[in-house]
N, C-alpha and C. Protein backbone atom coordinates (compact mmCIF):
# COMPACT_ATOMS: atom_id res chain seq x y z
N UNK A 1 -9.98 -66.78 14.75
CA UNK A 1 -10.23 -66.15 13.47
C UNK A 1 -9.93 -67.16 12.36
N UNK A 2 -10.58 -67.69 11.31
CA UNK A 2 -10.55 -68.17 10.29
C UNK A 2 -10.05 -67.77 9.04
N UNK A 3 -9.29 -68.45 8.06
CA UNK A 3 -8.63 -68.16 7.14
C UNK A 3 -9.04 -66.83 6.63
N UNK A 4 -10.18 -66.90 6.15
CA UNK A 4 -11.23 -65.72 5.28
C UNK A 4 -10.89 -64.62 5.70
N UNK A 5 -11.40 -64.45 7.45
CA UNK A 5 -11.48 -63.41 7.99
C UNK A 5 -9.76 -63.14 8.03
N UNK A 6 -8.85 -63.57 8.19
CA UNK A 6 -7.39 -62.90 8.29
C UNK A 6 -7.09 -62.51 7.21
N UNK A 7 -7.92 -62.95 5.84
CA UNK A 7 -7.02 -62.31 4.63
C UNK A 7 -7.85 -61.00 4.67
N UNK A 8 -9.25 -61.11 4.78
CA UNK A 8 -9.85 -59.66 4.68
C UNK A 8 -9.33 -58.29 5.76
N UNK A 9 -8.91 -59.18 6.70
CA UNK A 9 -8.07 -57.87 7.93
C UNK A 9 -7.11 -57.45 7.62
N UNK A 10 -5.65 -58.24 6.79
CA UNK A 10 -4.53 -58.24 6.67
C UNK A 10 -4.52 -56.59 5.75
N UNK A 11 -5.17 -56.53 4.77
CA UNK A 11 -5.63 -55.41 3.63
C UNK A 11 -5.89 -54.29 4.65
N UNK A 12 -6.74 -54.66 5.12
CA UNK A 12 -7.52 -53.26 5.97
C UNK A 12 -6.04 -52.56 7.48
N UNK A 13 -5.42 -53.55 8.03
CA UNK A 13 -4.53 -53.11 8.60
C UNK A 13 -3.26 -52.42 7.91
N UNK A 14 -2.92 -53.25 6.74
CA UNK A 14 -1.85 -52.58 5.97
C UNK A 14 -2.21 -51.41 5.47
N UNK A 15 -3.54 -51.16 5.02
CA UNK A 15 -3.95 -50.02 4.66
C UNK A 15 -3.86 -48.87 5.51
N UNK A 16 -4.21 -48.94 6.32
CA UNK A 16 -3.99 -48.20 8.13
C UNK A 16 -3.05 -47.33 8.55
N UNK A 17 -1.96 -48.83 8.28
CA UNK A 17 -0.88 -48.29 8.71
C UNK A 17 0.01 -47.36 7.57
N UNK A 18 -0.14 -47.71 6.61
CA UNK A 18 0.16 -46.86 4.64
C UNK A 18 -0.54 -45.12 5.22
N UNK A 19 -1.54 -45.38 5.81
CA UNK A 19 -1.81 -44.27 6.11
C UNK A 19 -1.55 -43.29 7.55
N UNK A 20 -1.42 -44.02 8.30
CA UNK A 20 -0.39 -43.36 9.20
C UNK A 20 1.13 -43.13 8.85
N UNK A 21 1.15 -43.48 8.44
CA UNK A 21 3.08 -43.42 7.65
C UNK A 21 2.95 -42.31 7.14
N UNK A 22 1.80 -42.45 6.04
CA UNK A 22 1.73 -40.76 5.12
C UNK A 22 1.30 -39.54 6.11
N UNK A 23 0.78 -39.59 7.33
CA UNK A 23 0.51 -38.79 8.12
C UNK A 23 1.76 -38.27 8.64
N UNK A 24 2.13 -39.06 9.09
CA UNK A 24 3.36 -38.88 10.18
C UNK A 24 4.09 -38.28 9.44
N UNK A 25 5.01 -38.69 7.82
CA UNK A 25 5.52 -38.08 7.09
C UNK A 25 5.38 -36.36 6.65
N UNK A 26 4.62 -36.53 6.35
CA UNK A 26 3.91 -35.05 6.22
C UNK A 26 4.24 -33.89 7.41
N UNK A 27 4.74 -32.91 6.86
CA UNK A 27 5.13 -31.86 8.07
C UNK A 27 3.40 -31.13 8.15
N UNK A 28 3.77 -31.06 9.61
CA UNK A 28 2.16 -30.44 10.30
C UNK A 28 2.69 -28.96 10.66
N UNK A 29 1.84 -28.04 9.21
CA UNK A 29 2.11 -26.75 9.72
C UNK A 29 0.85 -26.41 10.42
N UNK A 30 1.60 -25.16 10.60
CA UNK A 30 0.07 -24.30 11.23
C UNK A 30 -0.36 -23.40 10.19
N UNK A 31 0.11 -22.75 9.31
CA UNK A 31 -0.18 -21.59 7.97
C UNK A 31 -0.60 -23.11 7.66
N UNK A 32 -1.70 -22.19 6.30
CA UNK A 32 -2.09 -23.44 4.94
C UNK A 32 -0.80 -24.10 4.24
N UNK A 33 -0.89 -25.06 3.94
CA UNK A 33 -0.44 -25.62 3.52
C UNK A 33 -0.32 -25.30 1.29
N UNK A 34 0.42 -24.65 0.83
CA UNK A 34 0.53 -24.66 -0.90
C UNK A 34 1.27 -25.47 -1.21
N UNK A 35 2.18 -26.44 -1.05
CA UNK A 35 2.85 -27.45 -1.79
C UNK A 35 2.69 -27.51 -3.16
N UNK A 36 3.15 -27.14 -3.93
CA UNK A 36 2.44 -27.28 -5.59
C UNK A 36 1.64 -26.23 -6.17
N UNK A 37 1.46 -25.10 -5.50
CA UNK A 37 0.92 -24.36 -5.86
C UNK A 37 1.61 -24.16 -7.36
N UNK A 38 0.86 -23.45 -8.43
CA UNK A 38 1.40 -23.23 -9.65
C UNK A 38 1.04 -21.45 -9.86
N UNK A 39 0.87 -20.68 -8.73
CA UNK A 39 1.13 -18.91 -8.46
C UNK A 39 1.86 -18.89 -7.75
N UNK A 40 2.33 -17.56 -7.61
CA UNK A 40 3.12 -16.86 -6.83
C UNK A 40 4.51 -17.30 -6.78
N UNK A 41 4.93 -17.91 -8.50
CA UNK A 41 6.23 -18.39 -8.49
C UNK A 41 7.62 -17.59 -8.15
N UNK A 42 7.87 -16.33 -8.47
CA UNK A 42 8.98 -15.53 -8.83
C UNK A 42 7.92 -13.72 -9.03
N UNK A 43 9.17 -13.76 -8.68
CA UNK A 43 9.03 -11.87 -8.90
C UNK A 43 10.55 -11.57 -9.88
N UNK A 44 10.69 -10.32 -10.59
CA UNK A 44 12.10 -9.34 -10.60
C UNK A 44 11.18 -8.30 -10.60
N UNK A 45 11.80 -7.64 -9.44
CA UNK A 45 11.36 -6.20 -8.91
C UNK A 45 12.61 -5.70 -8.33
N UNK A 46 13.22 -4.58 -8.07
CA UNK A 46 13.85 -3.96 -7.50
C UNK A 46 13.80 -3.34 -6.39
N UNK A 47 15.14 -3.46 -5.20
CA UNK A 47 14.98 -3.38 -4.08
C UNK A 47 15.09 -2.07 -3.49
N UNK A 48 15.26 -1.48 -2.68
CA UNK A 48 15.27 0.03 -2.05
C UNK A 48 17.02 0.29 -2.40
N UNK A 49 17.98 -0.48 -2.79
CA UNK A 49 19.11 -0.01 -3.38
C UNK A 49 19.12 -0.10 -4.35
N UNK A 50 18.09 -0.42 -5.73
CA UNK A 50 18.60 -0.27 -7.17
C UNK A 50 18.72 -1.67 -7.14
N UNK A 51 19.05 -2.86 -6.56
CA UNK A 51 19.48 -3.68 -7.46
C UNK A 51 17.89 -4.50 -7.50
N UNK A 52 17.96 -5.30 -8.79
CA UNK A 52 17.04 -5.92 -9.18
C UNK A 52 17.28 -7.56 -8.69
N UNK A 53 16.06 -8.23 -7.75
CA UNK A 53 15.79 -9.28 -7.33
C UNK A 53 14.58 -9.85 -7.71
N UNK A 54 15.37 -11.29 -7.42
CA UNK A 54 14.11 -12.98 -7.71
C UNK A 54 14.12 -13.30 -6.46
N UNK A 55 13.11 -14.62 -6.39
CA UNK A 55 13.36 -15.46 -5.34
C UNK A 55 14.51 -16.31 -5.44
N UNK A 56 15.56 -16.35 -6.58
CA UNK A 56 16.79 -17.31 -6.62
C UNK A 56 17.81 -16.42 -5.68
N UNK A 57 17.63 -15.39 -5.54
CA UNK A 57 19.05 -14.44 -4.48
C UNK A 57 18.51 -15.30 -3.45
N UNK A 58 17.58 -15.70 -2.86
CA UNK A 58 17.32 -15.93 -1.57
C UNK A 58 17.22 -17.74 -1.27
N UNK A 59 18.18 -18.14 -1.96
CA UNK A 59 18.31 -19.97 -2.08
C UNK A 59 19.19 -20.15 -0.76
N UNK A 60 18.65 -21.00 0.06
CA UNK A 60 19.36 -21.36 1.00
C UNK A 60 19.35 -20.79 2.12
N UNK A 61 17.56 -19.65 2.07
CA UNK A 61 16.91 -18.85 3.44
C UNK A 61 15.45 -19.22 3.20
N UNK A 62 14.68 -19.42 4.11
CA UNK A 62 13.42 -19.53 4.16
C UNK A 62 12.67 -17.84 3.56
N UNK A 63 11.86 -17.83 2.74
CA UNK A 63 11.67 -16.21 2.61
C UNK A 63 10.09 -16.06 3.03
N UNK A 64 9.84 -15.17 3.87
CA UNK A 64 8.39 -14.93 3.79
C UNK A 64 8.40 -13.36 3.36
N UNK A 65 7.24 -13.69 2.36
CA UNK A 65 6.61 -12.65 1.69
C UNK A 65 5.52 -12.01 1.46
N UNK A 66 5.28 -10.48 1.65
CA UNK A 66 4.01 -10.09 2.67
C UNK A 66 4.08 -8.69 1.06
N UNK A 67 3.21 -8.37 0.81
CA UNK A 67 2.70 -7.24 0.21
C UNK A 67 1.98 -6.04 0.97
N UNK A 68 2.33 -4.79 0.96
CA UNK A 68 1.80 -3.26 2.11
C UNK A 68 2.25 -2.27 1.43
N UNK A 69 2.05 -1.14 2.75
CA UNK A 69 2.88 -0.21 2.43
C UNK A 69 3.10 0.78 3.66
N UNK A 70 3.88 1.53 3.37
CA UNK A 70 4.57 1.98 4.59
C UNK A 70 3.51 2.83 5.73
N UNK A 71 2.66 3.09 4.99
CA UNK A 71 1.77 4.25 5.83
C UNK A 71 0.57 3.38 6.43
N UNK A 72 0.00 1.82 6.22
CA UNK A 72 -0.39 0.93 6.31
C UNK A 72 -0.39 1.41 8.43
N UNK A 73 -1.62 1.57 8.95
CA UNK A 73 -1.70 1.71 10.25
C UNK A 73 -1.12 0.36 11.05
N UNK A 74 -1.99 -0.90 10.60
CA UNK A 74 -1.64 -2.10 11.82
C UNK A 74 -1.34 -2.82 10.66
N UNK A 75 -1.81 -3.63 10.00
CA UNK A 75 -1.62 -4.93 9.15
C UNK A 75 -0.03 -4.56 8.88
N UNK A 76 0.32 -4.47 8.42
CA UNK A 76 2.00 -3.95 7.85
C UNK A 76 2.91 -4.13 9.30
N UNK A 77 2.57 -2.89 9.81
CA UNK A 77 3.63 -3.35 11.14
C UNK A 77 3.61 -3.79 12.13
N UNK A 78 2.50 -4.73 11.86
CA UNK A 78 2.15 -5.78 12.90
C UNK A 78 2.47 -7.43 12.40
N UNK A 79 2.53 -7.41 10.71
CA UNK A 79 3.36 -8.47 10.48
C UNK A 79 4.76 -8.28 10.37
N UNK A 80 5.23 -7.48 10.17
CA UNK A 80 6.34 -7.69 9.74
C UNK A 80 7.07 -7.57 11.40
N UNK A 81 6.60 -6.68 12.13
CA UNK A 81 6.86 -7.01 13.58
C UNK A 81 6.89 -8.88 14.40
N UNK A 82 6.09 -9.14 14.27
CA UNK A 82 5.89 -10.66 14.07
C UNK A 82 6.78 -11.59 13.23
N UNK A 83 7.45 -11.27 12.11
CA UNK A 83 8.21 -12.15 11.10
C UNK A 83 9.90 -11.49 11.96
N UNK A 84 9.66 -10.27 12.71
CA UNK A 84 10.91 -10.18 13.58
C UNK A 84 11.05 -11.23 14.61
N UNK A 85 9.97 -10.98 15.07
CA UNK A 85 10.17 -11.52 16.61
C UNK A 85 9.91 -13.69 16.33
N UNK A 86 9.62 -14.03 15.06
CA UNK A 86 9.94 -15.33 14.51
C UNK A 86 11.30 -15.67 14.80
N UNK A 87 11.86 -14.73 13.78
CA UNK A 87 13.39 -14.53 13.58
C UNK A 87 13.70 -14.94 14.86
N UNK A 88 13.75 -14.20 15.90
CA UNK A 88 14.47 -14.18 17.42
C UNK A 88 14.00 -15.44 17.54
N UNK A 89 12.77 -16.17 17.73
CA UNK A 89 12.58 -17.24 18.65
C UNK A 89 13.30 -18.35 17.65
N UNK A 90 13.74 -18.27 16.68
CA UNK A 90 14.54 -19.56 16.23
C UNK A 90 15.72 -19.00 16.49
N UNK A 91 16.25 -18.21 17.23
CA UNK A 91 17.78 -18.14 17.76
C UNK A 91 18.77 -18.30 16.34
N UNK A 92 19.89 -18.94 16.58
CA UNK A 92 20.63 -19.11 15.07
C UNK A 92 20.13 -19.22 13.93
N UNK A 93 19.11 -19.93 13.96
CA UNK A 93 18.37 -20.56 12.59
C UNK A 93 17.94 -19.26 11.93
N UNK A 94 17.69 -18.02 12.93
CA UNK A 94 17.00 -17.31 12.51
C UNK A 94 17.47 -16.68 11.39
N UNK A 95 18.79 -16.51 11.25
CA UNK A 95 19.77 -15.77 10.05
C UNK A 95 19.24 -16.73 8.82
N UNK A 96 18.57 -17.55 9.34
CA UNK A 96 18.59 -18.31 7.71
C UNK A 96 16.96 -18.04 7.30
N UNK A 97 16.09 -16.92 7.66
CA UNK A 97 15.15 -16.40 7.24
C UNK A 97 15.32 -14.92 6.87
N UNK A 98 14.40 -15.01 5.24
CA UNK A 98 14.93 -13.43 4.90
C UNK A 98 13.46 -12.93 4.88
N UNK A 99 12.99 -11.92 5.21
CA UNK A 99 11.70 -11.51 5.01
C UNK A 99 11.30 -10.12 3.79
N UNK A 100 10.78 -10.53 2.91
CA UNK A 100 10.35 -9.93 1.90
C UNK A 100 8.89 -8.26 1.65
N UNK A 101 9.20 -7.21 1.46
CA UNK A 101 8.19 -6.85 1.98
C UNK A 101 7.99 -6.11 0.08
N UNK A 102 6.49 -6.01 -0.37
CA UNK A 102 6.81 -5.24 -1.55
C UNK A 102 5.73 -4.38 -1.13
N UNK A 103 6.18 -3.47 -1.80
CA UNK A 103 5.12 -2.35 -1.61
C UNK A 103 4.47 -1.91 -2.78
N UNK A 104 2.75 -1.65 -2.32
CA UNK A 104 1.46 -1.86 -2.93
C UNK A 104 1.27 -0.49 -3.79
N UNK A 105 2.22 0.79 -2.83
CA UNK A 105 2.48 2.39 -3.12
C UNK A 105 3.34 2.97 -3.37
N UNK A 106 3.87 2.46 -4.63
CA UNK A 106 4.79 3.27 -5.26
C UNK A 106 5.26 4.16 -4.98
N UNK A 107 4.08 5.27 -5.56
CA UNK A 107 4.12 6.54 -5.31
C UNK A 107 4.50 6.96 -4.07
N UNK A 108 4.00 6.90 -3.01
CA UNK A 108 5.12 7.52 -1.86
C UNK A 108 5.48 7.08 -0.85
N UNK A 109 6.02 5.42 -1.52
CA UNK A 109 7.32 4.48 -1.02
C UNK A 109 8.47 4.64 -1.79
N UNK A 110 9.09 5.45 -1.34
CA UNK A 110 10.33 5.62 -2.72
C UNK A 110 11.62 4.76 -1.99
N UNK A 111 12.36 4.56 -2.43
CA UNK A 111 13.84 3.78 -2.09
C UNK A 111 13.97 4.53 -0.45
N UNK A 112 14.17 5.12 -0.39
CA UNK A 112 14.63 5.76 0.54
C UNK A 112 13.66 5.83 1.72
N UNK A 113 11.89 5.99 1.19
CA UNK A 113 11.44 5.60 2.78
C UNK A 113 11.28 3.73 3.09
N UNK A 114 11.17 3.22 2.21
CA UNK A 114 11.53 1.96 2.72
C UNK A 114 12.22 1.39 3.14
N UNK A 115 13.25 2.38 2.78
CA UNK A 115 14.57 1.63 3.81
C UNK A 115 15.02 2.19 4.74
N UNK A 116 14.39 3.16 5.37
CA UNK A 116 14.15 3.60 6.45
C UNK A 116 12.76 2.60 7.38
N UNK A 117 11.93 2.48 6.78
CA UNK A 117 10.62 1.75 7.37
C UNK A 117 11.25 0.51 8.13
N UNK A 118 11.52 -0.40 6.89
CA UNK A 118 12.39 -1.87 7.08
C UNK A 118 13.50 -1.90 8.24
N UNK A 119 14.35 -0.83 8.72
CA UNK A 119 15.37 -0.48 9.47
C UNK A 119 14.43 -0.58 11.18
N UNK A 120 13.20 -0.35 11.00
CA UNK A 120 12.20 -0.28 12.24
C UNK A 120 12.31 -1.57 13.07
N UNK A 121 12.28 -2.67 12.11
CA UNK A 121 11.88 -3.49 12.41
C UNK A 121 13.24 -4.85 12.45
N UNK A 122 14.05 -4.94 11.57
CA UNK A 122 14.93 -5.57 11.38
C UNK A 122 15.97 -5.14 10.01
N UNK A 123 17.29 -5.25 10.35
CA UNK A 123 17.91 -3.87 9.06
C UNK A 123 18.05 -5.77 8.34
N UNK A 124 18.40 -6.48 8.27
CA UNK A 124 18.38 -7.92 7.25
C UNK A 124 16.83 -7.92 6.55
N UNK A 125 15.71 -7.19 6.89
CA UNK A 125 14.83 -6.85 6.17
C UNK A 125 14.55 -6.52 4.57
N UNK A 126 14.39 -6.79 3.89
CA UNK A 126 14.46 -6.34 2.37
C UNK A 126 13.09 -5.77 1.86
N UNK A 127 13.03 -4.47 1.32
CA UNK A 127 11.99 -3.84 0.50
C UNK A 127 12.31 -4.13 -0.93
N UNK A 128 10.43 -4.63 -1.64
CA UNK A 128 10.99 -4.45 -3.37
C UNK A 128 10.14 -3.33 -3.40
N UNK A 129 10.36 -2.12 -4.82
CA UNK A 129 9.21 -1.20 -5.15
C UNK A 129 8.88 -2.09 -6.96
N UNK A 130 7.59 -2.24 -7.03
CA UNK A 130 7.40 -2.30 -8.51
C UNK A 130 7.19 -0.86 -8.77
N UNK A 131 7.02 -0.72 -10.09
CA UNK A 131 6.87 0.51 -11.12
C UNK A 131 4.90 -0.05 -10.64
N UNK A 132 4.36 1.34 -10.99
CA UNK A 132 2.80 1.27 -10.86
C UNK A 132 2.32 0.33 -11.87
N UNK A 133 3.13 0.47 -13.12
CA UNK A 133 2.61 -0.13 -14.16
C UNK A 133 2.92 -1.80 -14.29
N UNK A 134 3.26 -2.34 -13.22
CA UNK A 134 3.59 -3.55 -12.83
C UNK A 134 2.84 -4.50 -11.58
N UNK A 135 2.01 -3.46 -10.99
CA UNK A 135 1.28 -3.94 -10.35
C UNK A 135 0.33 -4.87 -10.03
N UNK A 136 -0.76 -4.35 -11.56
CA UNK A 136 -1.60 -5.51 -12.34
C UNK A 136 -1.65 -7.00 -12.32
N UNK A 137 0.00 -6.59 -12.77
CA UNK A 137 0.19 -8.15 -13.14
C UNK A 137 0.73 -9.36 -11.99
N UNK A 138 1.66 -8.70 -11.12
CA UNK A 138 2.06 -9.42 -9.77
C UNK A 138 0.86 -9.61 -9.30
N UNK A 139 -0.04 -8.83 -8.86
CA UNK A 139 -1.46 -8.96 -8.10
C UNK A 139 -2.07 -10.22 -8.67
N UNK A 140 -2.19 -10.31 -9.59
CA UNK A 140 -2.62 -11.29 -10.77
C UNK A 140 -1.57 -12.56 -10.16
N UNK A 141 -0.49 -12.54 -10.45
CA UNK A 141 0.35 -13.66 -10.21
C UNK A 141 0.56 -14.26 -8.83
N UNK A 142 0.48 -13.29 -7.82
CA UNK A 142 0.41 -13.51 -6.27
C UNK A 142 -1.18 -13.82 -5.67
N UNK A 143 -2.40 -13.55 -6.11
CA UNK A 143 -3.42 -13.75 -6.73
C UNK A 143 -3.90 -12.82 -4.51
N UNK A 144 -3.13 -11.80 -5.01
CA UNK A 144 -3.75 -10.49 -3.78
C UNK A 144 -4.52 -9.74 -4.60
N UNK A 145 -5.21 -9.10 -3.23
CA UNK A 145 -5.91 -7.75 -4.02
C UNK A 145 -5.39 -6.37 -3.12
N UNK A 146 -5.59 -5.30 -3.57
CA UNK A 146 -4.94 -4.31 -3.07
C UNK A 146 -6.28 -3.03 -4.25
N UNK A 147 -6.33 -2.08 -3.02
CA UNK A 147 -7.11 -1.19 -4.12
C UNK A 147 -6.46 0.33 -3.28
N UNK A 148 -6.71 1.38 -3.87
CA UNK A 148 -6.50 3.20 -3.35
C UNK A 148 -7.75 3.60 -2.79
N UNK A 149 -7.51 3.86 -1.79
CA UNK A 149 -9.03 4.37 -1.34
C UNK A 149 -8.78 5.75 -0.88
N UNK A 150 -9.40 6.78 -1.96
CA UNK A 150 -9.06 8.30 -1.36
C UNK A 150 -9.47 8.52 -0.13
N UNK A 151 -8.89 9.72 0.18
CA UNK A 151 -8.55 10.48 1.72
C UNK A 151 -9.35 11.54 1.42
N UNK A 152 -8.84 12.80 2.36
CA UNK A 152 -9.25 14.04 2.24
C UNK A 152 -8.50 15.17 1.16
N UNK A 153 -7.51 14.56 1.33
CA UNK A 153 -6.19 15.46 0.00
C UNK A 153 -5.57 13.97 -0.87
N UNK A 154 -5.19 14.55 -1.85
CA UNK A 154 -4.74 13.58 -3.08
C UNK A 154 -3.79 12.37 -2.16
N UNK A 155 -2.72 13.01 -1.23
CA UNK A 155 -1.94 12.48 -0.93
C UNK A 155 -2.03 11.43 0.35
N UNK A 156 -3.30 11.88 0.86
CA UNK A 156 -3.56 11.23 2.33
C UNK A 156 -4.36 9.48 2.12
N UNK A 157 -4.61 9.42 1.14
CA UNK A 157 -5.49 8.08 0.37
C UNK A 157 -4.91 6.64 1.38
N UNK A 158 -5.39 5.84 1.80
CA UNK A 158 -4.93 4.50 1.90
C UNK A 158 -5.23 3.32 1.23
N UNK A 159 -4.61 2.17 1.57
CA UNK A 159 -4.87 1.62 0.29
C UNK A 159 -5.26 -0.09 0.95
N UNK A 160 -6.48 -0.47 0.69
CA UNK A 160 -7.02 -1.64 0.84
C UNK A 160 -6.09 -2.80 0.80
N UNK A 161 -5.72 -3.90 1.25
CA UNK A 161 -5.18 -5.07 0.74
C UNK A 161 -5.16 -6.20 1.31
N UNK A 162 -4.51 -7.38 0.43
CA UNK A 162 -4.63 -8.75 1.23
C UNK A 162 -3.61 -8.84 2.33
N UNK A 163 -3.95 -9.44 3.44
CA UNK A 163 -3.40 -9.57 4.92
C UNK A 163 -2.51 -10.49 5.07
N UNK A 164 -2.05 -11.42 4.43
CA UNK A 164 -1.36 -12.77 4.85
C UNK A 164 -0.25 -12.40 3.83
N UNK A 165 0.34 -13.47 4.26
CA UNK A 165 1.70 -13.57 3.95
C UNK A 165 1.99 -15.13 3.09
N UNK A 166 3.64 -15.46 2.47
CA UNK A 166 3.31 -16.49 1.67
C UNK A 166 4.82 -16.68 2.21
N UNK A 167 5.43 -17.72 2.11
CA UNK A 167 6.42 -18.38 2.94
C UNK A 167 6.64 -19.89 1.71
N UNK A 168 8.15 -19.46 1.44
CA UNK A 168 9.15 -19.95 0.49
C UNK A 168 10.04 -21.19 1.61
N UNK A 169 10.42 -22.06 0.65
CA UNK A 169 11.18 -23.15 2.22
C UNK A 169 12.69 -22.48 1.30
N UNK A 170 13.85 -23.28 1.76
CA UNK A 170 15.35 -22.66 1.26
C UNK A 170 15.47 -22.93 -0.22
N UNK A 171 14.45 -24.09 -0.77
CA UNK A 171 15.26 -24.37 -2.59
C UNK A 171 14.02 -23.49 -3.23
N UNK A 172 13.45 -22.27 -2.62
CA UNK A 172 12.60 -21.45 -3.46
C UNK A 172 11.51 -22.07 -3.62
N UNK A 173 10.92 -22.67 -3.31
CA UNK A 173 9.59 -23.12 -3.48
C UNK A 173 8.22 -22.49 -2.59
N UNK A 174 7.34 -22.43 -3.10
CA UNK A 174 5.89 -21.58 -2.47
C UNK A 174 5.57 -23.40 -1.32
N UNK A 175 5.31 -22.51 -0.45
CA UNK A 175 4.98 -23.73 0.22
C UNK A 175 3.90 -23.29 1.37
N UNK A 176 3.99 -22.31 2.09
CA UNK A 176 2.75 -21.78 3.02
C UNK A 176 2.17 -20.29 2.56
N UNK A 177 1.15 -20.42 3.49
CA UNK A 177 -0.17 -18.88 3.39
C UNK A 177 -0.61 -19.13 4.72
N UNK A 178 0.52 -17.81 5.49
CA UNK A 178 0.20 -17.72 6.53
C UNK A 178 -0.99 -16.28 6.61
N UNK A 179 -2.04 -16.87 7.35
CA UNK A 179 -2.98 -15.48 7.54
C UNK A 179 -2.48 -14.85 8.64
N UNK A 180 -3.35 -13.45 8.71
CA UNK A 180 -2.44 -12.22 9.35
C UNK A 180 -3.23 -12.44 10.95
N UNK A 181 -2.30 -12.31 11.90
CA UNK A 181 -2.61 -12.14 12.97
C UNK A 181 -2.27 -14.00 13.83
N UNK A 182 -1.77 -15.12 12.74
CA UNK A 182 -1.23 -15.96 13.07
C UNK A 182 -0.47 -15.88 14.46
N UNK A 183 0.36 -14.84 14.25
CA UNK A 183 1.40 -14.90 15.76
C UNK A 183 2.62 -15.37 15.62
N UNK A 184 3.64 -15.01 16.18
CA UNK A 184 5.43 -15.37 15.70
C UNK A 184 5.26 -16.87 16.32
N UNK A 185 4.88 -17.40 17.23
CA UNK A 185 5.06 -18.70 17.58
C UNK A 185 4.73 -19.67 16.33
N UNK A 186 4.23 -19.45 16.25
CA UNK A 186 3.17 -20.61 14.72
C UNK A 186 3.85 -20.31 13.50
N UNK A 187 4.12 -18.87 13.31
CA UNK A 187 5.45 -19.01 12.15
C UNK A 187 6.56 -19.13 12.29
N UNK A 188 7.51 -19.37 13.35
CA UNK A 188 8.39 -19.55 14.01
C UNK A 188 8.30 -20.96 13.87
N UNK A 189 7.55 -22.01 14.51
CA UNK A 189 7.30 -23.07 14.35
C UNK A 189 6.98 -24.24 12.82
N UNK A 190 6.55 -23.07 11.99
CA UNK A 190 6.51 -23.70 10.32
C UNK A 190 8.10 -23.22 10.00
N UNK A 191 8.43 -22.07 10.22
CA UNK A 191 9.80 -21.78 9.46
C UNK A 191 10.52 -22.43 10.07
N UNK A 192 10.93 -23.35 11.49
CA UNK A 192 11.53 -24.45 11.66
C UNK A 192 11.74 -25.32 11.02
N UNK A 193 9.93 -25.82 10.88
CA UNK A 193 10.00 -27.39 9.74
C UNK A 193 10.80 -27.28 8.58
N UNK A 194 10.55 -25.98 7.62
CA UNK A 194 10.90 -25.90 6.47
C UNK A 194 12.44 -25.82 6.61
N UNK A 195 13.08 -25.00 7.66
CA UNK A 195 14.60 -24.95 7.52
C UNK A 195 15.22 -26.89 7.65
N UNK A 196 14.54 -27.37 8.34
CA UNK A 196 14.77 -28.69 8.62
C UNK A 196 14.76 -29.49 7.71
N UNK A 197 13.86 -29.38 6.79
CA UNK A 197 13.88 -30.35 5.61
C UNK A 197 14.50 -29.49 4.29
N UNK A 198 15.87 -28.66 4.30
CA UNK A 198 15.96 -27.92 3.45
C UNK A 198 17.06 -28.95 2.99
């Protein structure tokens, strides 16, 4: 190889390798990836005991956060069943995930059946309720959709919504969008990475 040709390779290998470095660096989830997202920063909503919560109570736990509601047939208790059985497969680590659930139905999610619902599945579980008139705007900020779709009586209605979930690492930051039906292994496996680099 001749002078020429080694300076023109030298660039193209260093380049290469600059880029395997940034690969390797980079944690490989399985949910999408939000790093930087500029939605779904913070909530204050209140929990099924009265007290009023952010994502700052939850500094120093991975939080995943899922929007439903209690009467919700599969999507609902089929994730949040799943964000249990996460929990279990990281063994210890698992205490250091809190799972977030808010509900889309006010109206007849009151304090009291959510914290009965949440108890189904894992009692370290946390329910928020917004006020109806708060809805709008989280939807807007979490950038879900959710709609009422009447029943046969006023009360029997269900209610349309987005399926996935959004996953906080421990210093509060939006960092995944896990879609629904992912599976506890694969979120089990991102909520690793993130406890790891906390």
């Amino acid at each position: 190889m001749d002078r020429r040709s080694f300076l023109r390779t030298v660039p193209a290998i260093a380049a290469g390798a600059l880029i395997a470095s940034c690969t390797q660096d980079k944690p490989q989830f399985k949910a999408v990836d939000l790093t930087g997202a500029d939605y779904a920063r913070d909530f204050q909503l209140v929990d099924f005991d009265g007290r009023p919560r952010s994502l700052k109570d939850f500094r120093g736990r991975a939080v995943v956060l899922f929007f439903g509601y209690t009467q919700c047939p599969d999507v609902c208790p089929t994730t949040l069943s799943e964000v249990a059985e996460a929990k279990r497969l990281l063994g210890p680590d698992g205490a250091k995930v809190q799972a977030v659930f808010i509900t889309l139905d006010p109206e007849r999610d009151t304090p009291e059946v959510l914290k009965a619902y949440m108890a189904n599945f894992d009692p370290a579980f946390l329910a928020l309720r917004p006020a109806p008139a708060q809805l709008p705007e989280l939807a807007k900020e979490f950038k879900i959709y959710y709609k009422k779709v009447d029943g046969k009586t006023p009360t029997s209605y269900t209610m349309d919504h987005s399926a996935a979930s959004y996953v906080y690492d421990p210093r509060g930051r939006l960092r995944l969008y896990t879609r629904y039906g992912t599976g506890p292994e694969a979120l089990a496996s991102d909520l690793k990475l993130l406890l790891g680099d906390a």
